[in-house]
C-alpha atoms as a PDB file:
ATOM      1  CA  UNK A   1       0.000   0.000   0.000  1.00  0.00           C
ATOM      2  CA  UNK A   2       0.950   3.498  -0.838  1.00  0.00           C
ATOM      3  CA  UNK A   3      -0.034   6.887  -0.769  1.00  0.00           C
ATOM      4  CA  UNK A   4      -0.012   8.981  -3.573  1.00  0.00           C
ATOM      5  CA  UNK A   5       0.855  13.131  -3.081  1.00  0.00           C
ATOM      6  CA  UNK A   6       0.015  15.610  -5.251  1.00  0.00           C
ATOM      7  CA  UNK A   7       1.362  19.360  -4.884  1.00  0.00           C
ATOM      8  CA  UNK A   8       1.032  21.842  -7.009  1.00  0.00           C
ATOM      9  CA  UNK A   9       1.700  25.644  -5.585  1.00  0.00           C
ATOM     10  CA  UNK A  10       3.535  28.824  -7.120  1.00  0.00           C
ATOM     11  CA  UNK A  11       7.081  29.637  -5.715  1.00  0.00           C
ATOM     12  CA  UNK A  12       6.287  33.334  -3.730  1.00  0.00           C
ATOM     13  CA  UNK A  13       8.408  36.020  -5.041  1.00  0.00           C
ATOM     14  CA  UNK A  14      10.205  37.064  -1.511  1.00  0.00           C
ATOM     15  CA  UNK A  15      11.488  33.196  -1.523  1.00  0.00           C
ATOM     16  CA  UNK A  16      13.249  34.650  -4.713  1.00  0.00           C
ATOM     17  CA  UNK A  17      16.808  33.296  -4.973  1.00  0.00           C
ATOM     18  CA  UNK A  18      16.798  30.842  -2.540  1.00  0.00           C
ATOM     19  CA  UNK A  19      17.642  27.225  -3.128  1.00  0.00           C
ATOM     20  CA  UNK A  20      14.966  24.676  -4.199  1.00  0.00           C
ATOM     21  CA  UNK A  21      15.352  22.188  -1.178  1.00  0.00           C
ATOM     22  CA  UNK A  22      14.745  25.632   0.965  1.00  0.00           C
ATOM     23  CA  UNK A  23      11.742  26.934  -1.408  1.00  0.00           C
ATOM     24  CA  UNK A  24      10.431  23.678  -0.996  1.00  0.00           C
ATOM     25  CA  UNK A  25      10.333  23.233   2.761  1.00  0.00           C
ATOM     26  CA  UNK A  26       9.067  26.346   3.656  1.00  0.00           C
ATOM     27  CA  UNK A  27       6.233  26.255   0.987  1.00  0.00           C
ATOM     28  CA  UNK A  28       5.488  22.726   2.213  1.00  0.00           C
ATOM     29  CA  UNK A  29       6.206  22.365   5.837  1.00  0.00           C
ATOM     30  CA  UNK A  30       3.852  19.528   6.374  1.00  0.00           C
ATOM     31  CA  UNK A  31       6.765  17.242   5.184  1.00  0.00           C
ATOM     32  CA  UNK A  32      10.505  17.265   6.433  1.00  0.00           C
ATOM     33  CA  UNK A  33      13.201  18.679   4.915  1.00  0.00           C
ATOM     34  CA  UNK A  34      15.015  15.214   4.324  1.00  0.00           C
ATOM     35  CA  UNK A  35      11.826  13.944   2.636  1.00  0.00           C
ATOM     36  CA  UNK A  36      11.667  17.250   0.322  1.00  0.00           C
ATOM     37  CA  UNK A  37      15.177  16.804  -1.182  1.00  0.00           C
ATOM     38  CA  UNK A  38      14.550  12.888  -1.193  1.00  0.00           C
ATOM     39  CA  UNK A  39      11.749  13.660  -3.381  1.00  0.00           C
ATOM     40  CA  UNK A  40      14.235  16.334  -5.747  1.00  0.00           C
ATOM     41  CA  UNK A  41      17.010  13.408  -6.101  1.00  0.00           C
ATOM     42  CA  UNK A  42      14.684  11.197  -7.041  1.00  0.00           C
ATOM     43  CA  UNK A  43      13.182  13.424 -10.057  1.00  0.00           C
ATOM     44  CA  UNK A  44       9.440  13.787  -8.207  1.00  0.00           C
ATOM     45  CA  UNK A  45       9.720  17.793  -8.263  1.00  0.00           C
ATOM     46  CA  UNK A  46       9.190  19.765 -11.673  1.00  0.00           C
ATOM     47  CA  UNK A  47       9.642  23.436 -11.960  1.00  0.00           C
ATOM     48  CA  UNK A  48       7.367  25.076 -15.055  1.00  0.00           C
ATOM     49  CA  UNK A  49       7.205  21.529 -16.247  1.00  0.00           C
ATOM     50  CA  UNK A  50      10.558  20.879 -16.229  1.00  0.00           C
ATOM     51  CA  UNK A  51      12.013  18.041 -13.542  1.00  0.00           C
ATOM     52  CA  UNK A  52      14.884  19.273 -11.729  1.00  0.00           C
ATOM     53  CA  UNK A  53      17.087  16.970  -9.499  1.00  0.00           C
ATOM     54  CA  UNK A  54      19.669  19.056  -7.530  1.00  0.00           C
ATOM     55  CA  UNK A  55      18.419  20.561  -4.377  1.00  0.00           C
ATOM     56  CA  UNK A  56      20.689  23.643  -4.394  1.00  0.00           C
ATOM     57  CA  UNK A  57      19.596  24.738  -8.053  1.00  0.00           C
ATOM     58  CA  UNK A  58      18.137  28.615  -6.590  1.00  0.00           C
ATOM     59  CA  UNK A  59      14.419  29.832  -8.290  1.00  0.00           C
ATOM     60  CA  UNK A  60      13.814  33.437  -9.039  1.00  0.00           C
ATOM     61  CA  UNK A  61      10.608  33.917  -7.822  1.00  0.00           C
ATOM     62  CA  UNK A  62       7.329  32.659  -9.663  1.00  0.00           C
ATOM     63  CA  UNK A  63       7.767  29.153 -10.564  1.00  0.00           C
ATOM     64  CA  UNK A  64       4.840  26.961 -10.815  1.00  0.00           C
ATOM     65  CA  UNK A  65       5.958  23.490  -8.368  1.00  0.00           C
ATOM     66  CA  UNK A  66       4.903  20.444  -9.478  1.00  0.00           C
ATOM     67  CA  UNK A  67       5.042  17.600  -7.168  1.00  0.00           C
ATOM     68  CA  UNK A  68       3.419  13.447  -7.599  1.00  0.00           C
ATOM     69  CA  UNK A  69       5.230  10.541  -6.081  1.00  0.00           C
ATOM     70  CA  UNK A  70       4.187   8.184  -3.390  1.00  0.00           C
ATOM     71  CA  UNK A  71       5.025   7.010  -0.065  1.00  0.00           C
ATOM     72  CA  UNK A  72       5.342   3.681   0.400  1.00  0.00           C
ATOM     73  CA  UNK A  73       3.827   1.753   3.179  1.00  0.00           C
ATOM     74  CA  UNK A  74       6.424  -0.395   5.398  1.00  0.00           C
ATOM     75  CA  UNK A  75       4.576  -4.164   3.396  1.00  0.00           C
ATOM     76  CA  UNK A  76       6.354  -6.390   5.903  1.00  0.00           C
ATOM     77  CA  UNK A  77       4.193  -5.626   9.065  1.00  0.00           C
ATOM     78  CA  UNK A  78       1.563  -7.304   9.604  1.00  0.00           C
ATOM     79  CA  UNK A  79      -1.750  -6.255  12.039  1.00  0.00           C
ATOM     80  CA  UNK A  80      -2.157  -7.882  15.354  1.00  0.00           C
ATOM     81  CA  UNK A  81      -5.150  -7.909  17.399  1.00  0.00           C
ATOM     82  CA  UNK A  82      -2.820  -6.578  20.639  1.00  0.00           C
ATOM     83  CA  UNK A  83      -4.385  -4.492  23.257  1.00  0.00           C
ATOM     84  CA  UNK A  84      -3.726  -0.935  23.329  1.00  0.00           C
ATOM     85  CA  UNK A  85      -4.281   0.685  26.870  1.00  0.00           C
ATOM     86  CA  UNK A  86      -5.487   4.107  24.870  1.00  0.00           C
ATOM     87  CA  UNK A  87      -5.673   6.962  27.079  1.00  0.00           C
ATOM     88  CA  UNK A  88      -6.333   9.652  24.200  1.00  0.00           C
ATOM     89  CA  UNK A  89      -7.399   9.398  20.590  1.00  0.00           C
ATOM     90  CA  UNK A  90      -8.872  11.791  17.781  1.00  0.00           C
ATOM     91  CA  UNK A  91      -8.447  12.196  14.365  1.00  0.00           C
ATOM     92  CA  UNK A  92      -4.811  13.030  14.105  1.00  0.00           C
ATOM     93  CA  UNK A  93      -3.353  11.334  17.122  1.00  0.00           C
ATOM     94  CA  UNK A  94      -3.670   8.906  19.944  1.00  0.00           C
ATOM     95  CA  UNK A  95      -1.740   8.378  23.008  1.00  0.00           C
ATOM     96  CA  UNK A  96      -1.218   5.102  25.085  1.00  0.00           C
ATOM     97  CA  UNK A  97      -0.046   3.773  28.181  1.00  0.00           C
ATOM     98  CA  UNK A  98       2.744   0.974  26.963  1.00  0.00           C
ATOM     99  CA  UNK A  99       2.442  -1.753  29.563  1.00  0.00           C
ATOM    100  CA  UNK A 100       6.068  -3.633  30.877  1.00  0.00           C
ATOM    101  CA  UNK A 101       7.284  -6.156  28.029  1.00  0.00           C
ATOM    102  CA  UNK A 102       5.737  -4.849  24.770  1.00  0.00           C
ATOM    103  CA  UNK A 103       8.210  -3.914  22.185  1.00  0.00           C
ATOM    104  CA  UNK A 104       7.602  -0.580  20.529  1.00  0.00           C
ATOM    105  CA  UNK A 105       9.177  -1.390  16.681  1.00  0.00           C
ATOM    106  CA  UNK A 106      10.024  -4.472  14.871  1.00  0.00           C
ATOM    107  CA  UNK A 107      13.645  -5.522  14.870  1.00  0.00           C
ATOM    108  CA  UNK A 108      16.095  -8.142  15.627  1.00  0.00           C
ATOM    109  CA  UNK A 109      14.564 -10.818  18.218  1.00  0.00           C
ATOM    110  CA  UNK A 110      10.902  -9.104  18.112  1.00  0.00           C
ATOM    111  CA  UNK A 111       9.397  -9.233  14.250  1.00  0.00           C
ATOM    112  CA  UNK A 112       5.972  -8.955  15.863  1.00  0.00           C
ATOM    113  CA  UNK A 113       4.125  -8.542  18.600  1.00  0.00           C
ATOM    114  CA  UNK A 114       4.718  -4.937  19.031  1.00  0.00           C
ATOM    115  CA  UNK A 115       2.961  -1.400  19.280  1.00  0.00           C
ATOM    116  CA  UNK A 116       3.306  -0.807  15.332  1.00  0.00           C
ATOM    117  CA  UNK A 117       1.689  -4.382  14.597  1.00  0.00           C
ATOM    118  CA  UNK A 118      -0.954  -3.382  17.455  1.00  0.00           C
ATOM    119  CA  UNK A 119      -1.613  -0.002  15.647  1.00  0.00           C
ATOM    120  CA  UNK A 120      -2.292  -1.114  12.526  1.00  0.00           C
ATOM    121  CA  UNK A 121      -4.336  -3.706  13.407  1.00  0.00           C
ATOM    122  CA  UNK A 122      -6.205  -0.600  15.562  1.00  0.00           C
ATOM    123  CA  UNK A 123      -6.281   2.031  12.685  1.00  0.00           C
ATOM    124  CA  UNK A 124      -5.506   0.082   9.494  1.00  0.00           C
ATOM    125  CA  UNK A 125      -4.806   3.790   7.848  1.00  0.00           C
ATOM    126  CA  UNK A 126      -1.869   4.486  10.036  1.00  0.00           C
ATOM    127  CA  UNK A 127      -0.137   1.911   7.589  1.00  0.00           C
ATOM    128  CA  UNK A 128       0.516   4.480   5.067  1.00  0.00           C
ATOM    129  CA  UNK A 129       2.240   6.890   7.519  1.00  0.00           C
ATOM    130  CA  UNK A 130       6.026   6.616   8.023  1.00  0.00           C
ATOM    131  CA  UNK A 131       6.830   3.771  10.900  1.00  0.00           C
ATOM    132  CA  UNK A 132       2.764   3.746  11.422  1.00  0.00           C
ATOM    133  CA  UNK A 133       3.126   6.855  13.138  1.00  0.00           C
ATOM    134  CA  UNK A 134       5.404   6.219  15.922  1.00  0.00           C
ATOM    135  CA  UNK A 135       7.073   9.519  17.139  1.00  0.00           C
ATOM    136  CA  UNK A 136       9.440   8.750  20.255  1.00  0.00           C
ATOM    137  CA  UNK A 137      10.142   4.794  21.548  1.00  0.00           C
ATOM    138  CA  UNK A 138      10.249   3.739  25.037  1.00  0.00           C
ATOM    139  CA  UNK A 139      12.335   0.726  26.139  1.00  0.00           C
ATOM    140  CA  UNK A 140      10.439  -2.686  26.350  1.00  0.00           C
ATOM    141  CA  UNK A 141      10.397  -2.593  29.803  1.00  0.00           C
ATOM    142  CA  UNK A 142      10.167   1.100  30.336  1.00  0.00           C
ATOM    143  CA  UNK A 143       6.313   1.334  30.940  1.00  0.00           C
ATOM    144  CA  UNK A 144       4.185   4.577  30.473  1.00  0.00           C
ATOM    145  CA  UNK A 145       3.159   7.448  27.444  1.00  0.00           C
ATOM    146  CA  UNK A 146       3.512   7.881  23.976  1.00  0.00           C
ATOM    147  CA  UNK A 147       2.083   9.936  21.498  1.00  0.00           C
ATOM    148  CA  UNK A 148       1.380   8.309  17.733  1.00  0.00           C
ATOM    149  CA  UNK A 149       0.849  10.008  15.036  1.00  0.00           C
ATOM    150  CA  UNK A 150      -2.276   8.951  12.578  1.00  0.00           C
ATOM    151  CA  UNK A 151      -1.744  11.177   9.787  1.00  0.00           C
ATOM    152  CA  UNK A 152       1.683  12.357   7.702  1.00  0.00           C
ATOM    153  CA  UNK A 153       0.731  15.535   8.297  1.00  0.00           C
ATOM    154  CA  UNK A 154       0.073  15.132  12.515  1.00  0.00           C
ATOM    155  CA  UNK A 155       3.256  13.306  12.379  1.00  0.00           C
ATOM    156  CA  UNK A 156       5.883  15.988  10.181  1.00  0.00           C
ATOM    157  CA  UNK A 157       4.461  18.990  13.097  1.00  0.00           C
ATOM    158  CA  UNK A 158       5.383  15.919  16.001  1.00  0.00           C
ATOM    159  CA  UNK A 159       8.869  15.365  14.778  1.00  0.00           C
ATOM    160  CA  UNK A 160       9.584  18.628  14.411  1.00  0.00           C
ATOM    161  CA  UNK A 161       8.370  19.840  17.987  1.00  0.00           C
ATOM    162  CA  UNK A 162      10.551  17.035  19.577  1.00  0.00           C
ATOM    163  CA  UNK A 163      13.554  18.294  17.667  1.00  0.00           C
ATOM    164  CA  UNK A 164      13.406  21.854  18.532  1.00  0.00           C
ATOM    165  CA  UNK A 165      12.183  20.474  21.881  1.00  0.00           C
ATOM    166  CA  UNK A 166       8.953  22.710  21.303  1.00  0.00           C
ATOM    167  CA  UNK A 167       6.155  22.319  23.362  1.00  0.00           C
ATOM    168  CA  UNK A 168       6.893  18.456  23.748  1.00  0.00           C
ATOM    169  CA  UNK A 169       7.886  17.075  27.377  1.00  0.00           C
ATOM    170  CA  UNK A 170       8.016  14.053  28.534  1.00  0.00           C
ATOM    171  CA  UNK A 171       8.156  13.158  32.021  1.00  0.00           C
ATOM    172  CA  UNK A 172       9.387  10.052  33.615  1.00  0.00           C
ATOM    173  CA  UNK A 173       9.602   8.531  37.251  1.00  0.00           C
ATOM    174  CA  UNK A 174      12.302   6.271  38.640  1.00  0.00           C
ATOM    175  CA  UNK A 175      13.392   4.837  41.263  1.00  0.00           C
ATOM    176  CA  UNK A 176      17.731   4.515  41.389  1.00  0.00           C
ATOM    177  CA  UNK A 177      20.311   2.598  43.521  1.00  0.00           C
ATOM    178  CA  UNK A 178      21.686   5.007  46.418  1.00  0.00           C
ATOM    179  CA  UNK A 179      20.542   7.945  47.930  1.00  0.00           C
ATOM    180  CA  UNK A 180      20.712  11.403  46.018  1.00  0.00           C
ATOM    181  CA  UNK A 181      21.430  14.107  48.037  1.00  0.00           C
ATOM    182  CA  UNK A 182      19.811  16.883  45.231  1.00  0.00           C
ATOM    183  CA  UNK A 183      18.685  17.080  41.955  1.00  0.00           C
ATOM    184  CA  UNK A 184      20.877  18.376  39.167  1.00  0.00           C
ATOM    185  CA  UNK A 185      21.568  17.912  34.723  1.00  0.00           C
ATOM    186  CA  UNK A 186      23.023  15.345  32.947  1.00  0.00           C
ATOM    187  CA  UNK A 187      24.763  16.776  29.540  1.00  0.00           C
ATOM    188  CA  UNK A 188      27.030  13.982  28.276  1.00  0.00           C
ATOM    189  CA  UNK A 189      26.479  12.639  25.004  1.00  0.00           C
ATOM    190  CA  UNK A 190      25.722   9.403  24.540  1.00  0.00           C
ATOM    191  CA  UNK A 191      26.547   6.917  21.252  1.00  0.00           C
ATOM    192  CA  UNK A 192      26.456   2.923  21.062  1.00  0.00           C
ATOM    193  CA  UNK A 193      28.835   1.140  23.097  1.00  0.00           C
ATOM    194  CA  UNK A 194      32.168   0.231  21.541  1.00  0.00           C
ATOM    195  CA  UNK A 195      32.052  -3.394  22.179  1.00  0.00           C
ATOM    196  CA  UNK A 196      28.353  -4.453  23.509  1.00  0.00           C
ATOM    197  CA  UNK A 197      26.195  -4.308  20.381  1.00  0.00           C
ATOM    198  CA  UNK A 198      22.883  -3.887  23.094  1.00  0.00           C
ATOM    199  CA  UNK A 199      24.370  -1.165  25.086  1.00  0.00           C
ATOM    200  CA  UNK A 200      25.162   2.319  25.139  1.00  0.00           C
ATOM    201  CA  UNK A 201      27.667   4.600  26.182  1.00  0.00           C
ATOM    202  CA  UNK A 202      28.845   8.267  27.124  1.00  0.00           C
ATOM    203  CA  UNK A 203      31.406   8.995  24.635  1.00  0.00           C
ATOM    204  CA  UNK A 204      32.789  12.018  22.839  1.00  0.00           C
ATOM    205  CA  UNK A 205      31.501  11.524  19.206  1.00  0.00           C
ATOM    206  CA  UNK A 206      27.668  10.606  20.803  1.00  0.00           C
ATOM    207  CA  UNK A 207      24.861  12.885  19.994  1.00  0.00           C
ATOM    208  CA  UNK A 208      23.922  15.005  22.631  1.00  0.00           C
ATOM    209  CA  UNK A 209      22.031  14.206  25.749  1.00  0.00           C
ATOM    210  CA  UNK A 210      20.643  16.316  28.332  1.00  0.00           C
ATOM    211  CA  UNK A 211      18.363  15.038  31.373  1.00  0.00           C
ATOM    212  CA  UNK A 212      17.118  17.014  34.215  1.00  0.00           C
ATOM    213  CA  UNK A 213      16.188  15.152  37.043  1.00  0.00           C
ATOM    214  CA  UNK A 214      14.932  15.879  40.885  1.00  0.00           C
ATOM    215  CA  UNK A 215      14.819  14.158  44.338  1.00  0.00           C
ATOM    216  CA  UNK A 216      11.291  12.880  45.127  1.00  0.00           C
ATOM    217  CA  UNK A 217      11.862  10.840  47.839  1.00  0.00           C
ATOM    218  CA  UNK A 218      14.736   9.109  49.786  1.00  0.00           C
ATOM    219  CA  UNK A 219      15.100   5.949  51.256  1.00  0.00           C
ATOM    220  CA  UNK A 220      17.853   4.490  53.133  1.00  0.00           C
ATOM    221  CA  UNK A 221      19.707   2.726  50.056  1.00  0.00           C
ATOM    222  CA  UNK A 222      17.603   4.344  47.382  1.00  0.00           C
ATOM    223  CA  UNK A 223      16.009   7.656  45.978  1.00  0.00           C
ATOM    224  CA  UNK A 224      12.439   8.044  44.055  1.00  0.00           C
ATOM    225  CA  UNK A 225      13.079  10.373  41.008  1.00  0.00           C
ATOM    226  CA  UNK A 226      11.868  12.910  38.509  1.00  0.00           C
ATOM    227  CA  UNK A 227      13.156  13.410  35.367  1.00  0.00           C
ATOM    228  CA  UNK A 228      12.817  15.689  32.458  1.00  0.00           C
ATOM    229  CA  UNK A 229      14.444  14.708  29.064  1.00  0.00           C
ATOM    230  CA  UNK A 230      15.523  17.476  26.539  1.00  0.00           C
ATOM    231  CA  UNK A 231      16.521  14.813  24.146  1.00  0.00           C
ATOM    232  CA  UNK A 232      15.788  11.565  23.191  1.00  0.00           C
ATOM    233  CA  UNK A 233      18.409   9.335  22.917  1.00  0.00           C
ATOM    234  CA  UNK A 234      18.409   5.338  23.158  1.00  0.00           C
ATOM    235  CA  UNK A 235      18.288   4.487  26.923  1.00  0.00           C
ATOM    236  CA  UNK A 236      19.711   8.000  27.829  1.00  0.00           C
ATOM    237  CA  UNK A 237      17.928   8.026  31.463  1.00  0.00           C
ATOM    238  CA  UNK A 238      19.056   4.967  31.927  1.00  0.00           C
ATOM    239  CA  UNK A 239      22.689   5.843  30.836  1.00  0.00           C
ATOM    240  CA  UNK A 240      23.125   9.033  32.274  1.00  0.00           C
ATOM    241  CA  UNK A 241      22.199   7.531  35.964  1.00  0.00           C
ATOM    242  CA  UNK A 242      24.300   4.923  35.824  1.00  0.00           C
ATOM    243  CA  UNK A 243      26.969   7.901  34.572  1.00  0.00           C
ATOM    244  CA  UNK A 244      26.013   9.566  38.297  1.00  0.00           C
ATOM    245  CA  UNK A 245      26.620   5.849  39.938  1.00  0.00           C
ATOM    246  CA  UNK A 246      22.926   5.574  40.702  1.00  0.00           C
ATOM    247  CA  UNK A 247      21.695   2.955  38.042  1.00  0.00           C
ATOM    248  CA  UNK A 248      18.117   2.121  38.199  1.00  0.00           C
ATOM    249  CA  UNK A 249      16.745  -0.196  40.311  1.00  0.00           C
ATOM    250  CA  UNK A 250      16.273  -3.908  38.046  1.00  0.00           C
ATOM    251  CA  UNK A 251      18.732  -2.538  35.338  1.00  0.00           C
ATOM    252  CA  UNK A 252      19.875  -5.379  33.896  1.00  0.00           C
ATOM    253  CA  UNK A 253      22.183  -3.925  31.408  1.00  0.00           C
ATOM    254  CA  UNK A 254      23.542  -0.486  33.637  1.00  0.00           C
ATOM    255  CA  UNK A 255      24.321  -1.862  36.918  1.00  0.00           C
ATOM    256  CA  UNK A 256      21.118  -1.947  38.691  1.00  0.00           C
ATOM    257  CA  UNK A 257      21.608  -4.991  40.537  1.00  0.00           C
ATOM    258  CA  UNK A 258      19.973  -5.969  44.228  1.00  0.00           C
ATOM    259  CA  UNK A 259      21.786  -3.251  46.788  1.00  0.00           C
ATOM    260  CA  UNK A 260      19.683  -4.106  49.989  1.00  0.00           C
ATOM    261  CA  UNK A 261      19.871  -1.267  52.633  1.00  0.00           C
ATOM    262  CA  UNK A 262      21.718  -2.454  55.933  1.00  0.00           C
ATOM    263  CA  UNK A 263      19.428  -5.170  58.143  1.00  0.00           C
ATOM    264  CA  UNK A 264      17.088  -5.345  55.386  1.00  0.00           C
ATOM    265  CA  UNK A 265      14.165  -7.742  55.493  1.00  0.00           C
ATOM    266  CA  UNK A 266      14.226 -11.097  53.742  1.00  0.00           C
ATOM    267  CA  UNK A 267      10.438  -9.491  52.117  1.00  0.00           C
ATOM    268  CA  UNK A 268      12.683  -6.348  51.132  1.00  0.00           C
ATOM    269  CA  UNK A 269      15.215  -8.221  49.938  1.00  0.00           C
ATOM    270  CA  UNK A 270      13.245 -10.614  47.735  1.00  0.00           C
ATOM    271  CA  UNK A 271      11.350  -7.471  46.316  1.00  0.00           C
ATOM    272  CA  UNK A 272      14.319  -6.292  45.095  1.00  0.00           C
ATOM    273  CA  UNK A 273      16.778  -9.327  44.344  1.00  0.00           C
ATOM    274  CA  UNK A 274      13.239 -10.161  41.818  1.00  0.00           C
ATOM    275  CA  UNK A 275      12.639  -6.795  40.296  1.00  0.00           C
ATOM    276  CA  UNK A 276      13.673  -7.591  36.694  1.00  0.00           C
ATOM    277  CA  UNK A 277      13.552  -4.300  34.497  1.00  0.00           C
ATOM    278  CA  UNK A 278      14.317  -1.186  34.501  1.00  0.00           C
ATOM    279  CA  UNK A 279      12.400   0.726  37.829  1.00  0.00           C
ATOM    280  CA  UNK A 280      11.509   3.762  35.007  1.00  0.00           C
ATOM    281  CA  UNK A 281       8.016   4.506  34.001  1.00  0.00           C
ATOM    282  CA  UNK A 282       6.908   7.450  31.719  1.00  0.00           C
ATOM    283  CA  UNK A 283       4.512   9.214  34.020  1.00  0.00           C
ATOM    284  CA  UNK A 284       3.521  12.889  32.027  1.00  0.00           C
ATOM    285  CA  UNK A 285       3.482  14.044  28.576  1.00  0.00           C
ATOM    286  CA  UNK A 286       2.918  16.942  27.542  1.00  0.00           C
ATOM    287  CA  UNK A 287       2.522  18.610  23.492  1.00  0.00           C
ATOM    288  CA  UNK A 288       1.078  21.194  21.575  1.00  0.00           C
ATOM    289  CA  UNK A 289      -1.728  19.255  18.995  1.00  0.00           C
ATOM    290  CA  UNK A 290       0.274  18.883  15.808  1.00  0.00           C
ATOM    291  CA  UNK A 291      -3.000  20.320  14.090  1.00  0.00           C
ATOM    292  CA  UNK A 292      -4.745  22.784  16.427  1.00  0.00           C
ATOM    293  CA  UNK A 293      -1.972  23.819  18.719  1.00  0.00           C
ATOM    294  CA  UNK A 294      -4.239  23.158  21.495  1.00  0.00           C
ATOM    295  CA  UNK A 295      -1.967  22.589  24.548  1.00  0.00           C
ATOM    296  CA  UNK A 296      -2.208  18.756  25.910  1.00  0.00           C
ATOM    297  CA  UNK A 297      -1.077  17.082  28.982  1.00  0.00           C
ATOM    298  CA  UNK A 298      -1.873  13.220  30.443  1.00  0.00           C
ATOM    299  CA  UNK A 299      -0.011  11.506  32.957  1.00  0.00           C
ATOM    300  CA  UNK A 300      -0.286   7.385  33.608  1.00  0.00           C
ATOM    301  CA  UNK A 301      -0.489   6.000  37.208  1.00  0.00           C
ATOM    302  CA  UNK A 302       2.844   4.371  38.309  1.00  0.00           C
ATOM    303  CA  UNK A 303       2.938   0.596  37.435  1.00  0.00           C
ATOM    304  CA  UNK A 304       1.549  -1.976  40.596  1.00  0.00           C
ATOM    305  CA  UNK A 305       5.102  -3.062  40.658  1.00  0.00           C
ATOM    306  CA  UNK A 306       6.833   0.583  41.397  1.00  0.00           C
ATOM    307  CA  UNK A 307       4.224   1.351  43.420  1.00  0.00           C
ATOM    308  CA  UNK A 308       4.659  -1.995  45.484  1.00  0.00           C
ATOM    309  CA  UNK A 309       8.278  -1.517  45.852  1.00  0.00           C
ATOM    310  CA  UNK A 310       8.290   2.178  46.967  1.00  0.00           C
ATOM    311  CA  UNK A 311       5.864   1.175  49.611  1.00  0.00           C
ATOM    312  CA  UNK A 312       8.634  -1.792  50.610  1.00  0.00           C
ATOM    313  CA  UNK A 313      11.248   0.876  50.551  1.00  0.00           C
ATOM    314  CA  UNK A 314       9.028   3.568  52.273  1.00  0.00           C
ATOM    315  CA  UNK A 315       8.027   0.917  55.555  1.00  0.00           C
ATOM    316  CA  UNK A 316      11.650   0.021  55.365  1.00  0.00           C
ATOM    317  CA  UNK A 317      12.944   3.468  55.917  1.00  0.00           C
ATOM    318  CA  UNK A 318      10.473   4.329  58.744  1.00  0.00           C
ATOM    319  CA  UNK A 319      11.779   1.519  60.696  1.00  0.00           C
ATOM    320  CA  UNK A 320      15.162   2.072  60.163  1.00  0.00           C
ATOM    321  CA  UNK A 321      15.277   5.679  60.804  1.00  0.00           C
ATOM    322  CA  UNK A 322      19.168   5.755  62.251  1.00  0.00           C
ATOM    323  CA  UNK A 323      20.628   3.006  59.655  1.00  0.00           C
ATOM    324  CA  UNK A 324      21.704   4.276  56.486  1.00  0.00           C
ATOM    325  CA  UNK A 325      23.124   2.140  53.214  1.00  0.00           C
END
């Protein structure tokens, strides 16, 4: 399945001397850049008729812009009648609460069985939009929001806003090894891990990485967290706290392995010797609609599991009020 566009629109004379790839995105800013000058390389883009293929050719001003191609569907995905715990939905977007374990995209070790197979089995449309609308990915053990995009257009604003970090915040809550004295910033870049294919690392040639995070609650041998992201990088809460020696509680892959407080109950102990992923749970997002610019917030409850386990920690700490870690 495809879907066909067709633009047709008259270059404005103040965009006069300016490269096509530039006319183009500004007259058209439903679609990305990259996507524009794909479109010009790949002859889809006439100018009074005549196809031009190099993006920095410049236009004088007047040009009638002719535009058909298609954008393919991605064929090999399949719809699969998987539950969706939707928490928003209208005609551009919808927004869900991804439980523990579900995948977010195909890939190696998880060709189905994920949100994208779930969402086109949902809205059998969303198969013509790049990656079936997916915006931003959580971790498959990372529970809480995400916003999906149902149209090309809904999508193109959504990118865009997380880029320029534009009215799009997402909000997560953790709980991490050790106790944290104060809140603070993470900037360190972060880039995939020299030698362990699944992991990531700080490292000078990463892409930059900024997370803000605050103190929500301290326990004897832990801390409850708050954290803002400014970017969006693979596993980049979960990198930049095991950066600050706090990896998260159940953190297979960062360090977050069983550190009991002193005297700690065998209930306690259990609780956290079988917590198996990642104690992080997307808990607030918040975006301006991608077609009305209507400002939108929802937050998801914290998983039975965090909850349980702060609790643990909580009745641990009140009985231990002179023992620390």
């Amino acid at each position: 399945m495809s879907e066909q566009i067709s633009l047709q629109a008259e270059v404005p004379t103040e965009l006069g001397g300016k490269r096509l790839d530039q006319i183009l995105a500004q007259m058209f800013p439903d679609f990305s850049r990259s996507r524009i000058k794909t479109w010009i390389l790949d002859e889809k883009v006439a100018v009074n008729g005549e196809v031009l293929s190099t993006p920095r050719e410049k236009l004088l001003g007047g040009e009638l812009i002719s535009i058909e191609t298609q954008i393919e569907a991605p064929r090999e995905y399949e719809a699969q009648d998987i539950d969706l715990n939707i928490v928003y939905e209208d005609d551009d977007i919808l927004v869900i609460n991804k439980p523990m374990g579900l995948v977010v995209h195909p890939g190696a070790g998880n060709p189905d069985g994920t949100v994208l197979n779930a969402l086109l089995h949902h809205h059998p449309d969303i198969i013509n939009v790049p990656r079936a609308g997916i915006v931003h990915r959580l971790d498959k053990d990372t529970t809480g929001l995400m916003v999906v995009a149902k149209t090309i257009q809904a999508q193109t604003h959504l990118v865009k806003a997380l880029q320029k970090r534009d009215n799009f915040t997402r909000e997560y809550e953790a709980i991490c090894n050790g106790t944290m004295t104060a809140g603070g910033m993470v900037e360190k870049p972060i880039g995939r891990h020299a030698t362990k294919r699944t992991h990531m690392a700080i490292h000078e040639m990463g892409k930059p990485a900024v997370t803000h995070y605050r103190v929500a609650e301290k326990f004897r041998a832990h801390t409850r967290l708050r954290l803002r992201l400014e970017t969006g990088r693979t596993h980049q809460i979960r990198v930049h706290m095991a950066y600050l020696t706090h990896p998260l509680v159940g953190d297979q892959l960062y360090g977050g392995r069983p550190r009991p407080p002193r005297n700690a109950t065998p209930e306690l102990f259990a609780q956290l010797r079988d917590f198996k992923r990642q104690a992080l749970h997307a808990i607030k997002l918040s975006i301006a609609h991608p077609i009305t610019g209507e400002q939108m917030t929802w937050e998801a409850p914290v998983p039975d599991d965090m909850q349980i386990l702060t609790e643990a920690l909580r009745e641990d700490t009140k009985a231990n009020p002179d023992l620390v870690y």
